[in-house]
PDB file of N, CA and C in Angstrom:
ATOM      1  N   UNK A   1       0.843  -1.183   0.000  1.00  0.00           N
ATOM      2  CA  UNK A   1       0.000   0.000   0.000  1.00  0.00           C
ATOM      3  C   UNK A   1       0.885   1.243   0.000  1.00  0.00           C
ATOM      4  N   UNK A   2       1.037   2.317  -0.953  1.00  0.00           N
ATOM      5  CA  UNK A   2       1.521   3.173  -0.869  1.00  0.00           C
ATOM      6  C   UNK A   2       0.801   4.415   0.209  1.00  0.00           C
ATOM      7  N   UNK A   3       2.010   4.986   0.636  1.00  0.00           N
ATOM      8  CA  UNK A   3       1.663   6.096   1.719  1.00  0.00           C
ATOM      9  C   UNK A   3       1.220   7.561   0.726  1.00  0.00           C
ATOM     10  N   UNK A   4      -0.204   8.328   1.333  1.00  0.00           N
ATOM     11  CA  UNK A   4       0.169   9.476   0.386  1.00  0.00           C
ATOM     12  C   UNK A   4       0.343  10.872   1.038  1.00  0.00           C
ATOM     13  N   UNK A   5       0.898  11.743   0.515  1.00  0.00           N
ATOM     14  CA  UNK A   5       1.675  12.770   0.791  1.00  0.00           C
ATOM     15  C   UNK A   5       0.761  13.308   2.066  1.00  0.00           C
ATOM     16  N   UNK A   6       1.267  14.726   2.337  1.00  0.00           N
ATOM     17  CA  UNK A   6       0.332  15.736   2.882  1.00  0.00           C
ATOM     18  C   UNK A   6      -0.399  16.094   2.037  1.00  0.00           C
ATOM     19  N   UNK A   7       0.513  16.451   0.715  1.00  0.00           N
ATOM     20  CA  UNK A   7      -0.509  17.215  -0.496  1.00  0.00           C
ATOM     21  C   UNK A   7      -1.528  16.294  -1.240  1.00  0.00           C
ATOM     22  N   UNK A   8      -0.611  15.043  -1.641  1.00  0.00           N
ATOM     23  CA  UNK A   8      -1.760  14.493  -2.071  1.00  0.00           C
ATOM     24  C   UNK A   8      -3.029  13.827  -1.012  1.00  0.00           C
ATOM     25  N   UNK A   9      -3.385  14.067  -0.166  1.00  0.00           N
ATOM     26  CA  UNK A   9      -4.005  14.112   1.089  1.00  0.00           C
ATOM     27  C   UNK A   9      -4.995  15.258   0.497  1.00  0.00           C
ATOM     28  N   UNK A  10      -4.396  16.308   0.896  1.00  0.00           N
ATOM     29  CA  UNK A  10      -5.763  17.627   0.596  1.00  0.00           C
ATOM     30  C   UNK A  10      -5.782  17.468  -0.763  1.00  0.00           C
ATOM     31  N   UNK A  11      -4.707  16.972  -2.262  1.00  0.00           N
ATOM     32  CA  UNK A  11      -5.585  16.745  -3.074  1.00  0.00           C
ATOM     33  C   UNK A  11      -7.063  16.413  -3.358  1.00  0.00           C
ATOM     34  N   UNK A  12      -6.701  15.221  -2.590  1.00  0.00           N
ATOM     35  CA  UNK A  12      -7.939  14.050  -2.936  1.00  0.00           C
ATOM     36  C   UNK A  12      -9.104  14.414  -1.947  1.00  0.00           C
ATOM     37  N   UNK A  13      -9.140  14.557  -0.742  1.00  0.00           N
ATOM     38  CA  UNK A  13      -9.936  15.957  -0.226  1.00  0.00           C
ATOM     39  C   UNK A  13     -10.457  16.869  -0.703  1.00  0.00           C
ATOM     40  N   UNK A  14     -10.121  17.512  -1.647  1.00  0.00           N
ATOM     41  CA  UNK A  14     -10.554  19.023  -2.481  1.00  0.00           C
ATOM     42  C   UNK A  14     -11.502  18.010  -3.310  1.00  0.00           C
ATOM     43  N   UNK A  15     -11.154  16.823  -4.070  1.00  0.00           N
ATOM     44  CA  UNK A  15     -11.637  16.068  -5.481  1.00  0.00           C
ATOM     45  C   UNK A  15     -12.965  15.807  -4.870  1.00  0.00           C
ATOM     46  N   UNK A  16     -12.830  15.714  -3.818  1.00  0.00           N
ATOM     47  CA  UNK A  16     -14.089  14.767  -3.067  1.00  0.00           C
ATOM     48  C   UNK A  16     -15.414  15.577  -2.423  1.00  0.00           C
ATOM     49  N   UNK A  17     -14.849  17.040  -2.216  1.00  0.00           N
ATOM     50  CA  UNK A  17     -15.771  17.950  -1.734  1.00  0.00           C
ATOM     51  C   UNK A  17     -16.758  17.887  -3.006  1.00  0.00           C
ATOM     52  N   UNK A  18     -18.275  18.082  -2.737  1.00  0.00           N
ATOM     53  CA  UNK A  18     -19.089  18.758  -3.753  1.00  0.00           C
ATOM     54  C   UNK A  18     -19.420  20.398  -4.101  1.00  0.00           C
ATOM     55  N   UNK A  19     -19.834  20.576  -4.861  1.00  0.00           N
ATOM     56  CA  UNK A  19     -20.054  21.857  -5.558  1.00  0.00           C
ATOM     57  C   UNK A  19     -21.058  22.082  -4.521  1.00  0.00           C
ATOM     58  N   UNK A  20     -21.442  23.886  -4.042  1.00  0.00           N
ATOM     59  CA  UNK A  20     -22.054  24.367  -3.096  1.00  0.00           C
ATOM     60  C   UNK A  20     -21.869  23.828  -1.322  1.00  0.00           C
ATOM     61  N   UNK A  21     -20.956  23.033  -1.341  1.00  0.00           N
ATOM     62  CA  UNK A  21     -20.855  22.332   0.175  1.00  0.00           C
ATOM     63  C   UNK A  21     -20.474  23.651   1.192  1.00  0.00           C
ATOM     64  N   UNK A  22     -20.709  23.695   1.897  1.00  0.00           N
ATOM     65  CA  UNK A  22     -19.898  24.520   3.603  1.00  0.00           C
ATOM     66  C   UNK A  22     -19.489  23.339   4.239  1.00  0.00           C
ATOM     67  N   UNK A  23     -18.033  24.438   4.182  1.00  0.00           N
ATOM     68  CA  UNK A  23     -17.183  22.812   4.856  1.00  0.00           C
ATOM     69  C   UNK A  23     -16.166  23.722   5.834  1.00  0.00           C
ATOM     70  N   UNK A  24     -16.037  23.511   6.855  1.00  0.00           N
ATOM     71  CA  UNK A  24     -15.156  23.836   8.044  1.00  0.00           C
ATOM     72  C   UNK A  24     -13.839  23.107   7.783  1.00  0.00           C
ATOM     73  N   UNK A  25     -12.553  24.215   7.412  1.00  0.00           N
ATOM     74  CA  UNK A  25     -11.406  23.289   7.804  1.00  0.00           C
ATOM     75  C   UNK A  25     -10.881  23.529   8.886  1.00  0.00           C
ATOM     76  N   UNK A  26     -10.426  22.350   9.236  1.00  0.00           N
ATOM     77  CA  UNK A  26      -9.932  22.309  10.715  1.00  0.00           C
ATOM     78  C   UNK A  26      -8.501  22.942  10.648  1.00  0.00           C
ATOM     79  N   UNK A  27      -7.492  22.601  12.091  1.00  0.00           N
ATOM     80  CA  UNK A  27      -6.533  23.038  11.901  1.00  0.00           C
ATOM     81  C   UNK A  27      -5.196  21.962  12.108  1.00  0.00           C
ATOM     82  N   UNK A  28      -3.978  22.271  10.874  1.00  0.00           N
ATOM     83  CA  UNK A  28      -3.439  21.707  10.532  1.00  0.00           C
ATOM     84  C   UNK A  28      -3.531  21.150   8.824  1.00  0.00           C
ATOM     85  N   UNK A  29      -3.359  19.450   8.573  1.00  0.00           N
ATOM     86  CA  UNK A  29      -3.580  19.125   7.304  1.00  0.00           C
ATOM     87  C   UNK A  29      -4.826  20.036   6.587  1.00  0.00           C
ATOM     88  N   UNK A  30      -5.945  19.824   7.253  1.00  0.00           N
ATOM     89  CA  UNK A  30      -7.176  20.328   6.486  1.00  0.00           C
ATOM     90  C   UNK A  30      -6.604  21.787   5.701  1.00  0.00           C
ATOM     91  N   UNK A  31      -5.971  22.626   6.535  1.00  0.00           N
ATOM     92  CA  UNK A  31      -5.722  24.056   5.866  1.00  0.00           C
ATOM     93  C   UNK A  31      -5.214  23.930   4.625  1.00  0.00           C
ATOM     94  N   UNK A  32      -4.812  23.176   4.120  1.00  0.00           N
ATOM     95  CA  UNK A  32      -4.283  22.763   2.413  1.00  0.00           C
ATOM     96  C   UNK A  32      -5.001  22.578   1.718  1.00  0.00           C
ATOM     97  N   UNK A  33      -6.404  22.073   1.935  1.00  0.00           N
ATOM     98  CA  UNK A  33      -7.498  21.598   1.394  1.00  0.00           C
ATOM     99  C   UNK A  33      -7.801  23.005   0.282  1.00  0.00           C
ATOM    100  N   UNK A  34      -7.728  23.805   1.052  1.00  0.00           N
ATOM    101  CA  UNK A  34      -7.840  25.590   0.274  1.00  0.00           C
ATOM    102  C   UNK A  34      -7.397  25.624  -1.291  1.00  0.00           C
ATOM    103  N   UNK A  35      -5.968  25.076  -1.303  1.00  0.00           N
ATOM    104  CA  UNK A  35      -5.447  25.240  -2.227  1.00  0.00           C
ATOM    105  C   UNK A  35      -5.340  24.598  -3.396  1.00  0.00           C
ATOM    106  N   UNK A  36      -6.252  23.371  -3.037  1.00  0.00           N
ATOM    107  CA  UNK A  36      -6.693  22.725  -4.237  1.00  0.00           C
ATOM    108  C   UNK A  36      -8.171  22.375  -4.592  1.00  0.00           C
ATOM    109  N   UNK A  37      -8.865  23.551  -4.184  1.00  0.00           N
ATOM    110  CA  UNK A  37     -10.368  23.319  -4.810  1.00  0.00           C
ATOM    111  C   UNK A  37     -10.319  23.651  -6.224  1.00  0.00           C
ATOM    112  N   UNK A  38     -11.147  23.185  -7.677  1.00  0.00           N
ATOM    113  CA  UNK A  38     -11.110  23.972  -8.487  1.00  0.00           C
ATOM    114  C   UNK A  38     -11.755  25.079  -8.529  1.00  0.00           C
ATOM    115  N   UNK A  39     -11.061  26.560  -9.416  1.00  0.00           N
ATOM    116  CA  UNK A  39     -11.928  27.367  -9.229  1.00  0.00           C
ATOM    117  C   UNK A  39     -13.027  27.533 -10.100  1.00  0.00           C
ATOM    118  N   UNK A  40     -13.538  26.167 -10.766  1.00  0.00           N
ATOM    119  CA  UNK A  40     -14.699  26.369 -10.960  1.00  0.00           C
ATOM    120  C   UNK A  40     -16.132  26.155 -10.128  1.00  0.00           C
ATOM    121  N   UNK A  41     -15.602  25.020  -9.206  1.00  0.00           N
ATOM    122  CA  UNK A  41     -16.819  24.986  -8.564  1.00  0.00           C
ATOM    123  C   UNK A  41     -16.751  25.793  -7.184  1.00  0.00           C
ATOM    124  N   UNK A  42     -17.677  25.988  -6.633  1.00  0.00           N
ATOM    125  CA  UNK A  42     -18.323  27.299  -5.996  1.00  0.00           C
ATOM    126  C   UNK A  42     -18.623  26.139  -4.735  1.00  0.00           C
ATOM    127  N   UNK A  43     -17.728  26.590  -3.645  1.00  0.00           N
ATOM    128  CA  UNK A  43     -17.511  25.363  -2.233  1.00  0.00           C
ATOM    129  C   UNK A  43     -16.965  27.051  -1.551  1.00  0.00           C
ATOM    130  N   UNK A  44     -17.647  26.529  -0.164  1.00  0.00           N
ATOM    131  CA  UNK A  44     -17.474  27.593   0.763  1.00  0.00           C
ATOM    132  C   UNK A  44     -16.621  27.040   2.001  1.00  0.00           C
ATOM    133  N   UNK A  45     -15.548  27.618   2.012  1.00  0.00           N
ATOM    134  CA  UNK A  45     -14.900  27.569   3.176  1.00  0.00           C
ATOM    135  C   UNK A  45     -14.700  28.401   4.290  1.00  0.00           C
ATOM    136  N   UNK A  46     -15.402  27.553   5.471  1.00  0.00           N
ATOM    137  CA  UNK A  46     -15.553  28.066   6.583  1.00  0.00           C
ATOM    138  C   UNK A  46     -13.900  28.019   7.670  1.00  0.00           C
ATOM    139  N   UNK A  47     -13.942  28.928   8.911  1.00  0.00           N
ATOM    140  CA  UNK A  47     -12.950  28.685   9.632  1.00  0.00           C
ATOM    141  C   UNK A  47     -13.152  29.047  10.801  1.00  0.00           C
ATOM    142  N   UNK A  48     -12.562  28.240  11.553  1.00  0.00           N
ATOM    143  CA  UNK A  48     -13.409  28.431  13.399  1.00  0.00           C
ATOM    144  C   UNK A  48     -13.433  30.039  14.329  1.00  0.00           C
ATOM    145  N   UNK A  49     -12.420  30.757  13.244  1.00  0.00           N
ATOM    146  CA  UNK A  49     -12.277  31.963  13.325  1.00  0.00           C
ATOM    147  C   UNK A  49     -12.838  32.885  13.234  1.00  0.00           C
ATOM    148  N   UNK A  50     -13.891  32.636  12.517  1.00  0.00           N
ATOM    149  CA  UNK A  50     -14.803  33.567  11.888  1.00  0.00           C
ATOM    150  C   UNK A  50     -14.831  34.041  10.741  1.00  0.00           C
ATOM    151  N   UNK A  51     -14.513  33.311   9.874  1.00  0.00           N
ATOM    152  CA  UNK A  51     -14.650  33.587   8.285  1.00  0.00           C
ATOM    153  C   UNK A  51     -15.600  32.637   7.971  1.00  0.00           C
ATOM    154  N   UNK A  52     -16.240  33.221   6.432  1.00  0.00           N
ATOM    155  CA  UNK A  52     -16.725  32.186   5.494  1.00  0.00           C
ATOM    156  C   UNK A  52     -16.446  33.028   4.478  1.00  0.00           C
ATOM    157  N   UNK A  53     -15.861  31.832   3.489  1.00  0.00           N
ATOM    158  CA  UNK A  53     -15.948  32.681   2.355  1.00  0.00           C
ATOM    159  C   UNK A  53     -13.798  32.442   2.032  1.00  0.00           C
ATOM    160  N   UNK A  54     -13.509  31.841   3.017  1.00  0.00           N
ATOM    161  CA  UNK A  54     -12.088  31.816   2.526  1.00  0.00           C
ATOM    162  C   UNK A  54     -11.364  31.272   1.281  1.00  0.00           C
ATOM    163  N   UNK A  55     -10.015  31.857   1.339  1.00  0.00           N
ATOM    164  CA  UNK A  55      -9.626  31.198  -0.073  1.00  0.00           C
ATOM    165  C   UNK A  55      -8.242  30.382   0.232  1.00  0.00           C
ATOM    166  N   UNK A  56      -7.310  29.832  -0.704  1.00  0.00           N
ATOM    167  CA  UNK A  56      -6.446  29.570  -0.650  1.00  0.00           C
ATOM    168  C   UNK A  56      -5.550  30.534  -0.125  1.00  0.00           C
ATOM    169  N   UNK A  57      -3.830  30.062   0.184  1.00  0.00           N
ATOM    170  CA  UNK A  57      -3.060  30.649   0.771  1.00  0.00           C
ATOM    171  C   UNK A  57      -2.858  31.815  -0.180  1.00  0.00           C
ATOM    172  N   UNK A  58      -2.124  32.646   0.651  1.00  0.00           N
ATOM    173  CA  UNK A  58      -2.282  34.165  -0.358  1.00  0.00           C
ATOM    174  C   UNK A  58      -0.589  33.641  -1.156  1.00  0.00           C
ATOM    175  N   UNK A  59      -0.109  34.621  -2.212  1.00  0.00           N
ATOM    176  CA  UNK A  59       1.108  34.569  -2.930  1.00  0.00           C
ATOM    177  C   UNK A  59       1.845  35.013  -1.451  1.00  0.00           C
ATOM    178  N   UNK A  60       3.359  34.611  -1.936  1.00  0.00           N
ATOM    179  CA  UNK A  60       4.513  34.960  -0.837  1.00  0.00           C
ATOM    180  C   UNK A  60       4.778  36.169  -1.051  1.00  0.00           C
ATOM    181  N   UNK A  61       4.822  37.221   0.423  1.00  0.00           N
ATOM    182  CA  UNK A  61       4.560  38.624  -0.096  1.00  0.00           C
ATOM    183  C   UNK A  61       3.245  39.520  -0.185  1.00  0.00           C
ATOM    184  N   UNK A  62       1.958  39.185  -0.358  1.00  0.00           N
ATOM    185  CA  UNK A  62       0.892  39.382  -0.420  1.00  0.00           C
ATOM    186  C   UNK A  62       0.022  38.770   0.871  1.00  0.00           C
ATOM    187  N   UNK A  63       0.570  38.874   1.874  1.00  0.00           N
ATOM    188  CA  UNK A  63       0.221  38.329   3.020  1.00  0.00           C
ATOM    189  C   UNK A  63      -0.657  39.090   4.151  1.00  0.00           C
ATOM    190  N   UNK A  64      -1.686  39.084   4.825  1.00  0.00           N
ATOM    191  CA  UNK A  64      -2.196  40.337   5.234  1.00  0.00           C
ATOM    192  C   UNK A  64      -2.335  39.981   6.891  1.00  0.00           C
ATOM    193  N   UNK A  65      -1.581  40.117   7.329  1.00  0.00           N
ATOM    194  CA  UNK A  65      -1.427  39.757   9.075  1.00  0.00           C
ATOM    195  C   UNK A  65      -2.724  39.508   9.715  1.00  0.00           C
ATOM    196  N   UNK A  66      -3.659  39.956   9.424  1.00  0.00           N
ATOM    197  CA  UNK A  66      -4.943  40.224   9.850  1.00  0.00           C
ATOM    198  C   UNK A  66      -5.914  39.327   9.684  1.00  0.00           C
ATOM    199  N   UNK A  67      -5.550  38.869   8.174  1.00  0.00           N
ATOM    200  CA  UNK A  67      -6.553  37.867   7.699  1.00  0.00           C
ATOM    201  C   UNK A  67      -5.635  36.450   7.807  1.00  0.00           C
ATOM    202  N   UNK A  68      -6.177  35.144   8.897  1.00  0.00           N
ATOM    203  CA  UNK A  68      -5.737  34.659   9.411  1.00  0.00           C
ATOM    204  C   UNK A  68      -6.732  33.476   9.392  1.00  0.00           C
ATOM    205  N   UNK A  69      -6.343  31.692   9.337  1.00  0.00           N
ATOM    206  CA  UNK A  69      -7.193  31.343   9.584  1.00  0.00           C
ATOM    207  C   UNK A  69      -6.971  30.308  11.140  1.00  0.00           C
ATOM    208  N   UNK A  70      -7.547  29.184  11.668  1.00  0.00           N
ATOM    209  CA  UNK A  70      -8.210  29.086  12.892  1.00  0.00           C
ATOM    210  C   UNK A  70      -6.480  28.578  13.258  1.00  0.00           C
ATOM    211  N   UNK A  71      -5.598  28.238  12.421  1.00  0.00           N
ATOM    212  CA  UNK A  71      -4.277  27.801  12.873  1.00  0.00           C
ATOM    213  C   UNK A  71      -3.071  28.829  12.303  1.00  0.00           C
ATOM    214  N   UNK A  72      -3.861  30.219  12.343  1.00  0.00           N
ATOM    215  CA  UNK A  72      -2.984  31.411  12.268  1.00  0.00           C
ATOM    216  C   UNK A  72      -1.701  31.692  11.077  1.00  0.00           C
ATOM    217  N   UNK A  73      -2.339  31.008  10.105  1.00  0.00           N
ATOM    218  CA  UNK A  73      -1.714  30.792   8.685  1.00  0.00           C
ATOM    219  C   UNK A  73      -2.255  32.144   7.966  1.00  0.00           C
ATOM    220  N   UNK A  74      -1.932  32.707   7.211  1.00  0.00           N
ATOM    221  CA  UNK A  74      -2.309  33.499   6.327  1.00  0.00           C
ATOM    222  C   UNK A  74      -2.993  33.065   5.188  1.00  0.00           C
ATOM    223  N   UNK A  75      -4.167  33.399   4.831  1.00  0.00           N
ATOM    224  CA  UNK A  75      -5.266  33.357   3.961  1.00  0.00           C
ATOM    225  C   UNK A  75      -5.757  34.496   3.405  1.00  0.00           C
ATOM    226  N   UNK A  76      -6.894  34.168   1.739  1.00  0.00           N
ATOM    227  CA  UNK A  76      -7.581  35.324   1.391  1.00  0.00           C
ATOM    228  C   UNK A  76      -8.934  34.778   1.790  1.00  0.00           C
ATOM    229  N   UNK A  77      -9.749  35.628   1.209  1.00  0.00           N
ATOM    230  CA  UNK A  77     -10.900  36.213   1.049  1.00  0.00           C
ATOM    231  C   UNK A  77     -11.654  35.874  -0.135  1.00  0.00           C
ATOM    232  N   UNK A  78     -12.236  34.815  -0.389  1.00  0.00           N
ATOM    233  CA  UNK A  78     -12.965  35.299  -1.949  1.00  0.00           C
ATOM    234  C   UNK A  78     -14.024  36.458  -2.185  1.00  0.00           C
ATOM    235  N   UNK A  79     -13.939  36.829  -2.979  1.00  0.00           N
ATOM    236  CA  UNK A  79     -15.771  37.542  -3.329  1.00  0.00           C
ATOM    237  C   UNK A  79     -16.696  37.332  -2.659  1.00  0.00           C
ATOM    238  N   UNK A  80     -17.307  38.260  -1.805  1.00  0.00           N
ATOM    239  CA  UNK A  80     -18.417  37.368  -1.182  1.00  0.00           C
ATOM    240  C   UNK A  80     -18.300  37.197   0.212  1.00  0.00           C
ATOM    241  N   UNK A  81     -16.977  36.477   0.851  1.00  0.00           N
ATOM    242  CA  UNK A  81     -16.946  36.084   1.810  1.00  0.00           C
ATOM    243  C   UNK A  81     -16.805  37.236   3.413  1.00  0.00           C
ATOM    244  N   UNK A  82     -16.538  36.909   4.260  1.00  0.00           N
ATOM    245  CA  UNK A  82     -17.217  38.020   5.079  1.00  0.00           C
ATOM    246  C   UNK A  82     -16.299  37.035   7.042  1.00  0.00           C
ATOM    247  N   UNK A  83     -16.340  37.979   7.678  1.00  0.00           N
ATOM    248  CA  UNK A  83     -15.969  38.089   9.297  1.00  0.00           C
ATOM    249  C   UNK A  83     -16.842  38.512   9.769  1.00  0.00           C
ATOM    250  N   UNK A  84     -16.969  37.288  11.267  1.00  0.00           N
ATOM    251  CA  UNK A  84     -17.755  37.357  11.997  1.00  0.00           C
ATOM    252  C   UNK A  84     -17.242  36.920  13.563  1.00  0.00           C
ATOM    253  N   UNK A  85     -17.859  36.969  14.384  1.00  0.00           N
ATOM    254  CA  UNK A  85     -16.745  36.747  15.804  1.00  0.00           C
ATOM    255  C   UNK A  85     -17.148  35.371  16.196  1.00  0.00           C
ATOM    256  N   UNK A  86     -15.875  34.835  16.603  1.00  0.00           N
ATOM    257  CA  UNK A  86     -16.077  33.680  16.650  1.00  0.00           C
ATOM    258  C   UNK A  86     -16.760  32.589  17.280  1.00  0.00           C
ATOM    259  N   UNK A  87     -18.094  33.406  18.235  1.00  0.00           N
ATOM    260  CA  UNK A  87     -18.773  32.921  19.073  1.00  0.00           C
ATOM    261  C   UNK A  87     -19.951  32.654  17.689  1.00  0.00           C
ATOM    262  N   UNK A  88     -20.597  33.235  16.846  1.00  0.00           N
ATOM    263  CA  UNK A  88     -21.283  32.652  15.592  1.00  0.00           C
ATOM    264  C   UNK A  88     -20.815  31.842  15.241  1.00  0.00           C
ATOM    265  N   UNK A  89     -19.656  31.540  14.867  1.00  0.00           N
ATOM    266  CA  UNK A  89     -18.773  30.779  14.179  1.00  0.00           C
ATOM    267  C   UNK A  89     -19.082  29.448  14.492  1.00  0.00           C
ATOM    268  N   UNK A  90     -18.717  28.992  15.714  1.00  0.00           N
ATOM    269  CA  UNK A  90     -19.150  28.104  16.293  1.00  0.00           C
ATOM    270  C   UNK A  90     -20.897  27.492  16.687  1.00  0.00           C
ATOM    271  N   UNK A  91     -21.309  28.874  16.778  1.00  0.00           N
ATOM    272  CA  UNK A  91     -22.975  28.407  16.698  1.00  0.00           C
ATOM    273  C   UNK A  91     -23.497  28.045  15.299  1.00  0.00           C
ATOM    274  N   UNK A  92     -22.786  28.363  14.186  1.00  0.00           N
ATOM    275  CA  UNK A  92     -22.989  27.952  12.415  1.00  0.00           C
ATOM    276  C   UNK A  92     -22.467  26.366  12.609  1.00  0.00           C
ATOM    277  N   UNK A  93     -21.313  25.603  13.242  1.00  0.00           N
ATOM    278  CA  UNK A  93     -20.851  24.644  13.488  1.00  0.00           C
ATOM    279  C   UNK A  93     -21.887  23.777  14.429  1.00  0.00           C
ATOM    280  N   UNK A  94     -22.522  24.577  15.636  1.00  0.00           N
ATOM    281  CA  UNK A  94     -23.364  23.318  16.203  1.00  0.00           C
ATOM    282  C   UNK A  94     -24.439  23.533  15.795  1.00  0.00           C
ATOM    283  N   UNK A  95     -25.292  24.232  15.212  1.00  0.00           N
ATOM    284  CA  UNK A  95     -26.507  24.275  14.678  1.00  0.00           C
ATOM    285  C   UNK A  95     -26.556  23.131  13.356  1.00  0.00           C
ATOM    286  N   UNK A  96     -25.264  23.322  12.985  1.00  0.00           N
ATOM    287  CA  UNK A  96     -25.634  22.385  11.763  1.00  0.00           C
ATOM    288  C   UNK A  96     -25.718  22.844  10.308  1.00  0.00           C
ATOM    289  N   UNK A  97     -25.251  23.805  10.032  1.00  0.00           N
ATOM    290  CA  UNK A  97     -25.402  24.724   8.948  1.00  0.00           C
ATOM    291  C   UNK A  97     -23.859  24.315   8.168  1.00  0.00           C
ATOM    292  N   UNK A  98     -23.319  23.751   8.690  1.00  0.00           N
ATOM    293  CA  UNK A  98     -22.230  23.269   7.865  1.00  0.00           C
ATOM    294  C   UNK A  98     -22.575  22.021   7.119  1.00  0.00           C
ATOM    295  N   UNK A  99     -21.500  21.472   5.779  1.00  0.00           N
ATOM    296  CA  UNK A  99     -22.023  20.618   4.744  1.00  0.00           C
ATOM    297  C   UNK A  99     -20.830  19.486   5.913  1.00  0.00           C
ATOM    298  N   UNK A 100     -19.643  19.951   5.584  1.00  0.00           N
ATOM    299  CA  UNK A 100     -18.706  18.591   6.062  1.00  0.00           C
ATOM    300  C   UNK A 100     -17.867  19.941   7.117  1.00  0.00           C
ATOM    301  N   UNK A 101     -16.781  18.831   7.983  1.00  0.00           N
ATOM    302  CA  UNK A 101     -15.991  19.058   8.619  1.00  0.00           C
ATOM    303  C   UNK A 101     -14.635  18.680   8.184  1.00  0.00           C
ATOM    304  N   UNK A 102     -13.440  18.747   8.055  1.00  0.00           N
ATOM    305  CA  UNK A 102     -12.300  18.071   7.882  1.00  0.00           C
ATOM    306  C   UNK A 102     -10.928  18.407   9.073  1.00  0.00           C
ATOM    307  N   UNK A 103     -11.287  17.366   9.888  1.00  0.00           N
ATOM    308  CA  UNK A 103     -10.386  17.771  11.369  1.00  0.00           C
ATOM    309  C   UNK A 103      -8.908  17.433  11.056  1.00  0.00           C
ATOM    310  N   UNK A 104      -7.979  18.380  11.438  1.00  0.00           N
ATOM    311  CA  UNK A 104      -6.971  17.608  11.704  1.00  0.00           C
ATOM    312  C   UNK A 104      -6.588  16.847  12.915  1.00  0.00           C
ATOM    313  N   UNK A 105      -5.202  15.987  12.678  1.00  0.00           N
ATOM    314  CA  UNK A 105      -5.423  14.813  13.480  1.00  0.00           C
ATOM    315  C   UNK A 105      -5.373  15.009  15.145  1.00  0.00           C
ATOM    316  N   UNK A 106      -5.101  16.527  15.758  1.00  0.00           N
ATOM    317  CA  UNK A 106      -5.056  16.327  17.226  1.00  0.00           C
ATOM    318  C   UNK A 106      -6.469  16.693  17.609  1.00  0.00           C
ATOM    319  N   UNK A 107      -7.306  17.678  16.266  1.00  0.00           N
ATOM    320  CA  UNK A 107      -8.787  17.439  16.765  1.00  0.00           C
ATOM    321  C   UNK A 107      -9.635  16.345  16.851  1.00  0.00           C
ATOM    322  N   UNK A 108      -9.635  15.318  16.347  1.00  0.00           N
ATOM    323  CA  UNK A 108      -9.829  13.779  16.027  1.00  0.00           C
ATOM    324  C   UNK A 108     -10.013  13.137  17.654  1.00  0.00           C
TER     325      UNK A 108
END
């Protein structure tokens, strides 16, 4: 059985999400997941932080201290997406308004 990467990990993760899903990434592996959705389909990424609406990692250099996600990585923003404090955040998570979760392994 071959072992697969980190990347190919959130590859096959991204392949597997559906079009329109809300999906919470967790922190750690999951945060990669970002960077390989296609940008054709239209998947919302949530973060325990208080975003929806995130994007992949920003370019090196184009980094905005501020915009941060739940494991303090630097992230964008797509179109659309929006901050909120993180006590919603979590009530969008237990209410149930999310599609999937993807934990990393010390949240597990």
């Amino acid at each position: 059985m071959n072992k697969l990467t980190h990347q190919q990990l959130a590859e096959r993760i991204a392949r597997d999400i559906p079009e329109g899903a809300y999906v919470n990434l967790g922190i750690g592996l999951p945060t990669r997941i970002a960077n390989y959705l296609p940008a054709d389909r239209e998947i919302f990424l949530h973060s325990e932080n208080g975003i929806l609406g995130m994007g992949p990692a920003p370019e090196p250099g184009c980094e905005d201290p501020e915009l941060i996600n739940a494991g303090k990585q630097p992230v964008t923003l797509l179109q659309g997406g929006c901050y909120f404090h993180h006590g919603d955040s979590f009530t969008m998570m237990r209410g149930g308004h999310l599609d999937i979760c993807v934990l990393g392994a010390y949240q597990v």
